[in-house]
Protein backbone atom coordinates (compact mmCIF):
# COMPACT_ATOMS: atom_id res chain seq x y z
CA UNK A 1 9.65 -42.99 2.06
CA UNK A 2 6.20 -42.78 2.99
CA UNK A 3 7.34 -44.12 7.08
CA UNK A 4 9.53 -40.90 7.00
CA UNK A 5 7.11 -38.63 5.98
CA UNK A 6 4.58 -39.30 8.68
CA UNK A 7 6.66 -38.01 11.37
CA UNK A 8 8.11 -35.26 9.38
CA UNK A 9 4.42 -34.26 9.16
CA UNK A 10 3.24 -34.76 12.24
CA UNK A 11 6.19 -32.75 13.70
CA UNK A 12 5.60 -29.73 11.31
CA UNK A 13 2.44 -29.96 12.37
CA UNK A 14 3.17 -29.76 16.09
CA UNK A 15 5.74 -26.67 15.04
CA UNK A 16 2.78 -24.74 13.72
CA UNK A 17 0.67 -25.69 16.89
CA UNK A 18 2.99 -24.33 18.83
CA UNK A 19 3.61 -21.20 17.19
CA UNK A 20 -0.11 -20.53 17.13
CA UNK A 21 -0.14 -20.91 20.61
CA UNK A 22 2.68 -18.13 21.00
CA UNK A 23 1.09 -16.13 19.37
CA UNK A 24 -1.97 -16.48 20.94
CA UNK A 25 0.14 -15.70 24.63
CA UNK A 26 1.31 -12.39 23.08
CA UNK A 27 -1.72 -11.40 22.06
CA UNK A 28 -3.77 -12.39 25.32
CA UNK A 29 -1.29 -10.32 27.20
CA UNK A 30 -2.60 -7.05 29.05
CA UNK A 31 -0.41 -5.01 26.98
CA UNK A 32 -0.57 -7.48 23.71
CA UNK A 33 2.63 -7.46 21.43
CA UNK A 34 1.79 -7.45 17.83
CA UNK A 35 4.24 -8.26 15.18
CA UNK A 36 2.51 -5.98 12.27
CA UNK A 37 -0.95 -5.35 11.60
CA UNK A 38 -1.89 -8.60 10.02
CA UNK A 39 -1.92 -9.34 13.36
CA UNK A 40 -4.81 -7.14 14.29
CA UNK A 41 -8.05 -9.47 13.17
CA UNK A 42 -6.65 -11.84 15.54
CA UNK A 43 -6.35 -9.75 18.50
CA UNK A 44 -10.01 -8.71 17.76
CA UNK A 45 -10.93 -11.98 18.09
CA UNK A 46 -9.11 -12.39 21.34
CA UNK A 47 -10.74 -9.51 22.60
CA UNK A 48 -14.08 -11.01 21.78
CA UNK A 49 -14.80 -8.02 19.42
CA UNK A 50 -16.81 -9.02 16.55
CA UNK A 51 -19.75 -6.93 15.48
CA UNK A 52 -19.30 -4.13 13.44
CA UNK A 53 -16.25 -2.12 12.75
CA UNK A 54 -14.85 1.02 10.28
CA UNK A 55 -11.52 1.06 8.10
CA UNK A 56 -11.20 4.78 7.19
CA UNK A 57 -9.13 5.33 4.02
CA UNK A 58 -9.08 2.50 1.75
CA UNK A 59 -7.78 2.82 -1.21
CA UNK A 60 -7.63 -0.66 -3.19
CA UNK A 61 -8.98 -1.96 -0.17
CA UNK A 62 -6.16 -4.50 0.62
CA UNK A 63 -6.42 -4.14 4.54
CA UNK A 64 -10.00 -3.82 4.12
CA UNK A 65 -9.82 -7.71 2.81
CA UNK A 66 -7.39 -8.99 5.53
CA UNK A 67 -9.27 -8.14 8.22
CA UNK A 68 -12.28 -9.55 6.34
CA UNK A 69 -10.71 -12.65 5.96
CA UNK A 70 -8.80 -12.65 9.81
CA UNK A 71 -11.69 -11.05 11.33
CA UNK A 72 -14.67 -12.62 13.07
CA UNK A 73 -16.81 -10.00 12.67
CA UNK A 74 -20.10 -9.42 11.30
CA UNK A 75 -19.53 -6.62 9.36
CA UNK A 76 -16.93 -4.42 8.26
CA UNK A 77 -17.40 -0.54 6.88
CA UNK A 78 -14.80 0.26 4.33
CA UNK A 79 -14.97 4.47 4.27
CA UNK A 80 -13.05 6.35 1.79
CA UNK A 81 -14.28 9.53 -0.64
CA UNK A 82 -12.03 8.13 -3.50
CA UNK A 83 -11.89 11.82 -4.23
CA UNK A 84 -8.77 14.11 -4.86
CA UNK A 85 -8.50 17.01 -2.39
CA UNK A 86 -6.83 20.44 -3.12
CA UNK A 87 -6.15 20.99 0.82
CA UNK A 88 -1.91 22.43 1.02
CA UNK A 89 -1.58 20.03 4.01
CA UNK A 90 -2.67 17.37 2.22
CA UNK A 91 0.94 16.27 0.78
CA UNK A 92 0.66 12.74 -0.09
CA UNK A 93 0.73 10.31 -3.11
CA UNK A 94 -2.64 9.17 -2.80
CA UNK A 95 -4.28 12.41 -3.38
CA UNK A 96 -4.47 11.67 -7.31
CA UNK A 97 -6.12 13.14 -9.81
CA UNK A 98 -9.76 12.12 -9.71
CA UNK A 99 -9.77 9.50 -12.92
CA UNK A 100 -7.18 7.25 -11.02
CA UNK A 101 -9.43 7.55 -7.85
CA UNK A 102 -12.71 6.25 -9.90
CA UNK A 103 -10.19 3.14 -10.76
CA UNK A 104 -8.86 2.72 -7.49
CA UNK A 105 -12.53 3.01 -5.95
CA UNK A 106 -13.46 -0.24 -8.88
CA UNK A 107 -10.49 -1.92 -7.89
CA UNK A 108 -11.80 -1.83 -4.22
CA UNK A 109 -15.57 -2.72 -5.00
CA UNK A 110 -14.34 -5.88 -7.23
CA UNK A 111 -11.72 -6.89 -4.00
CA UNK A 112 -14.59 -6.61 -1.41
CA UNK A 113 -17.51 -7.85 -3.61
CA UNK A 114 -16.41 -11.78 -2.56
CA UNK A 115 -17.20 -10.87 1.22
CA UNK A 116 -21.03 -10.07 0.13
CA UNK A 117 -23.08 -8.55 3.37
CA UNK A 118 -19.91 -8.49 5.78
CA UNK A 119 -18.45 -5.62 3.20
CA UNK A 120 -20.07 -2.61 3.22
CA UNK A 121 -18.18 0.68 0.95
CA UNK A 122 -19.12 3.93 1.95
CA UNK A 123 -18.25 6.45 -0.71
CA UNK A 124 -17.26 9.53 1.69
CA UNK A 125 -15.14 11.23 3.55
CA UNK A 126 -14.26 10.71 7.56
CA UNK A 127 -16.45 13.29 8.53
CA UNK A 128 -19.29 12.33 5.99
CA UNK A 129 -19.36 9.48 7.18
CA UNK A 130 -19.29 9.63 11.02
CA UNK A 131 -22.94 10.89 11.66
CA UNK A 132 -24.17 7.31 10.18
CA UNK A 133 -22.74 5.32 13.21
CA UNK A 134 -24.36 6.24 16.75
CA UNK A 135 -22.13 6.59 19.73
CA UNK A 136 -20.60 3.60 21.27
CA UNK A 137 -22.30 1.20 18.80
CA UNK A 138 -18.53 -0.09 17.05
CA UNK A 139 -16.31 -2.58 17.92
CA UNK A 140 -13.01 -1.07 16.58
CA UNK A 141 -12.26 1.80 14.02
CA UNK A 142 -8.68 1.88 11.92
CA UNK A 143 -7.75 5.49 10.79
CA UNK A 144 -5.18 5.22 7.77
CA UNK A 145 -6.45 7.98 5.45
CA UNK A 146 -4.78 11.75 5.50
CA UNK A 147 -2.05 11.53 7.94
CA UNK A 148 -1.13 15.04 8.31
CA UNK A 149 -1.65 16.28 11.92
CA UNK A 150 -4.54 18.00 11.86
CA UNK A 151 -6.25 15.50 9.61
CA UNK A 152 -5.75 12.78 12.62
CA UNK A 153 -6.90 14.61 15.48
CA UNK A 154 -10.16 14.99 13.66
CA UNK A 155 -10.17 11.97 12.52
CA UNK A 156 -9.68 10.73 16.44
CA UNK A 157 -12.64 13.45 17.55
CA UNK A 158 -14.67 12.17 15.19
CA UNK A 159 -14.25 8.04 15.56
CA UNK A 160 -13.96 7.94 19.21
CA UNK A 161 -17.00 8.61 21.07
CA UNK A 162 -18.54 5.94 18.19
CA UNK A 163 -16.37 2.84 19.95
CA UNK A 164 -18.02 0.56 22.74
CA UNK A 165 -16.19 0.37 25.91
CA UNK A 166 -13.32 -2.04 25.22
CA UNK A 167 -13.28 -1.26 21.78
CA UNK A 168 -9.93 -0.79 19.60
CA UNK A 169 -8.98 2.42 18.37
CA UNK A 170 -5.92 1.73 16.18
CA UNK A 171 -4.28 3.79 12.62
CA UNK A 172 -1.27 3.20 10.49
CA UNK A 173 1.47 5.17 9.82
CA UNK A 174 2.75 5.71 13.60
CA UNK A 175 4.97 8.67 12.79
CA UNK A 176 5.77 12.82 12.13
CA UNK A 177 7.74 14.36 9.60
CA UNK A 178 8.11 14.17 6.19
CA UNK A 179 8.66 10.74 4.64
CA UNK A 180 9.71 9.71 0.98
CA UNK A 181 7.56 12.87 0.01
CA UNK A 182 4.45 12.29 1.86
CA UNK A 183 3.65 14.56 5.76
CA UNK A 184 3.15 12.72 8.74
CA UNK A 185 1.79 14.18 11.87
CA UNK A 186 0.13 11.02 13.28
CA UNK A 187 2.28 10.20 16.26
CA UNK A 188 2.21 14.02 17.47
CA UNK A 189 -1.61 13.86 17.32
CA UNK A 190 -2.21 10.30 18.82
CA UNK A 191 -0.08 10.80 21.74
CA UNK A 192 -1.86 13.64 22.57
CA UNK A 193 -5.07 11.69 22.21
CA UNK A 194 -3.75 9.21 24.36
CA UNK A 195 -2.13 11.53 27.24
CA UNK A 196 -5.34 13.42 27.41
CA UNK A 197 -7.19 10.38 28.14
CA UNK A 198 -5.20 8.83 30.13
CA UNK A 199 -4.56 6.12 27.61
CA UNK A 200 -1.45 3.62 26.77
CA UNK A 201 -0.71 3.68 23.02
CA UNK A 202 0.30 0.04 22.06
CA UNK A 203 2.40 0.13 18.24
CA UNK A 204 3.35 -2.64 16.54
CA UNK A 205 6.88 -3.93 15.83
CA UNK A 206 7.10 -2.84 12.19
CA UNK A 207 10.28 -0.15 12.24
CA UNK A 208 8.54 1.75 9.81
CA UNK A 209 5.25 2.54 9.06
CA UNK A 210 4.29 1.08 12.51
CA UNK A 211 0.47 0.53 13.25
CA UNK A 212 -0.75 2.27 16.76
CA UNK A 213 -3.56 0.94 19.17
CA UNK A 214 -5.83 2.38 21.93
CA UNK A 215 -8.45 0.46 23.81
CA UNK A 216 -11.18 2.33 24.99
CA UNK A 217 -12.14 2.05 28.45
């Protein structure tokens, strides 16, 4: 038994080599090819960016902990108000009332609290929060809090000029329209983001619920 299970071993072994290594092509590529967004830590290491970067909108914090565990970076900033909004355009489940946000804000602190200094939560909305980072001083920002359009494209005003050149500019929820309850107008506002500046918009292979990336020249 045990002279069969050495090459059985040694070729699963070789079959996860070589998937690593395709994976590794698609995402070295000039115009990389991501599966989903679990992909994304690894394409930030590709890229060699790994100093500081911005999730904003959080929630329980379960992206914010894969790329914390993918990610080579030194730090990560997990921004979200965990605050309930009365805004009309803001038609989404997560706007809750504000005792299930206080949970859902302790249910993030406890998921990011085994990361120690890499994790830092910042208690505040996009906007709040943008005046804390200087100008071209992040490596990559991920936008996946209100998704209505105008909520986006102020999102994007407010995130890009903070990105080094070569940085990743990158949000979930690559769509428009209304969708199992909840307005989308991220697609609308991205590609016009992306036109204006003369940028491609690489999205992930997910059919829904697609993730969207921009690198910053």
């Amino acid at each position: 038994m045990t002279s069969l299970l050495r090459p059985l071993r040694k070729l699963y072994r070789s079959l996860l080599d070589s998937r690593e290594e395709l994976r590794l092509h698609r995402l070295s590529q000039p115009t990389p090819v991501l599966v989903d967004r679990e992909e994304l830590p690894l394409l930030l290491n590709v890229l060699n960016l790994r100093g500081e970067g911005v999730e904003i909108g959080v929630q329980r914090a379960t992206f914010s902990s894969r790329l914390l565990d993918g990610w080579a970076g030194a730090r990560l900033h997990s921004v979200d108000p965990w605050r309930t909004f009365d805004d009309p355009a803001y038609v989404d489940k997560a706007n809750a009332a504000q005792e299930v946000q206080d949970a859902i804000y302790e249910t993030a602190r406890q998921r990011l609290a085994r990361f120690g200094e890499r994790s830092a939560i910042i208690r505040a909305t996009s906007a709040e929060a943008a005046p804390r980072f200087a100008d071209r001083s992040l490596d990559f920002v991920y936008i996946d809090a209100q998704h209505h359009y105008e909520a986006v494209c102020e999102d994007i005003a407010l995130w890009h000029p903070k990105l080094k050149p070569g940085g990743i500019l990158a949000g979930h929820d690559y769509l428009d329209g209304v969708v199992a309850g909840d307005l989308f107008g991220v697609k609308r506002a991205v590609d016009e983001f992306a036109a204006a500046a003369g940028l491609p918009v690489w999205v992930t292979l997910e059919k829904e619920y697609a993730t969207w990336i921009c690198r910053i020249p």
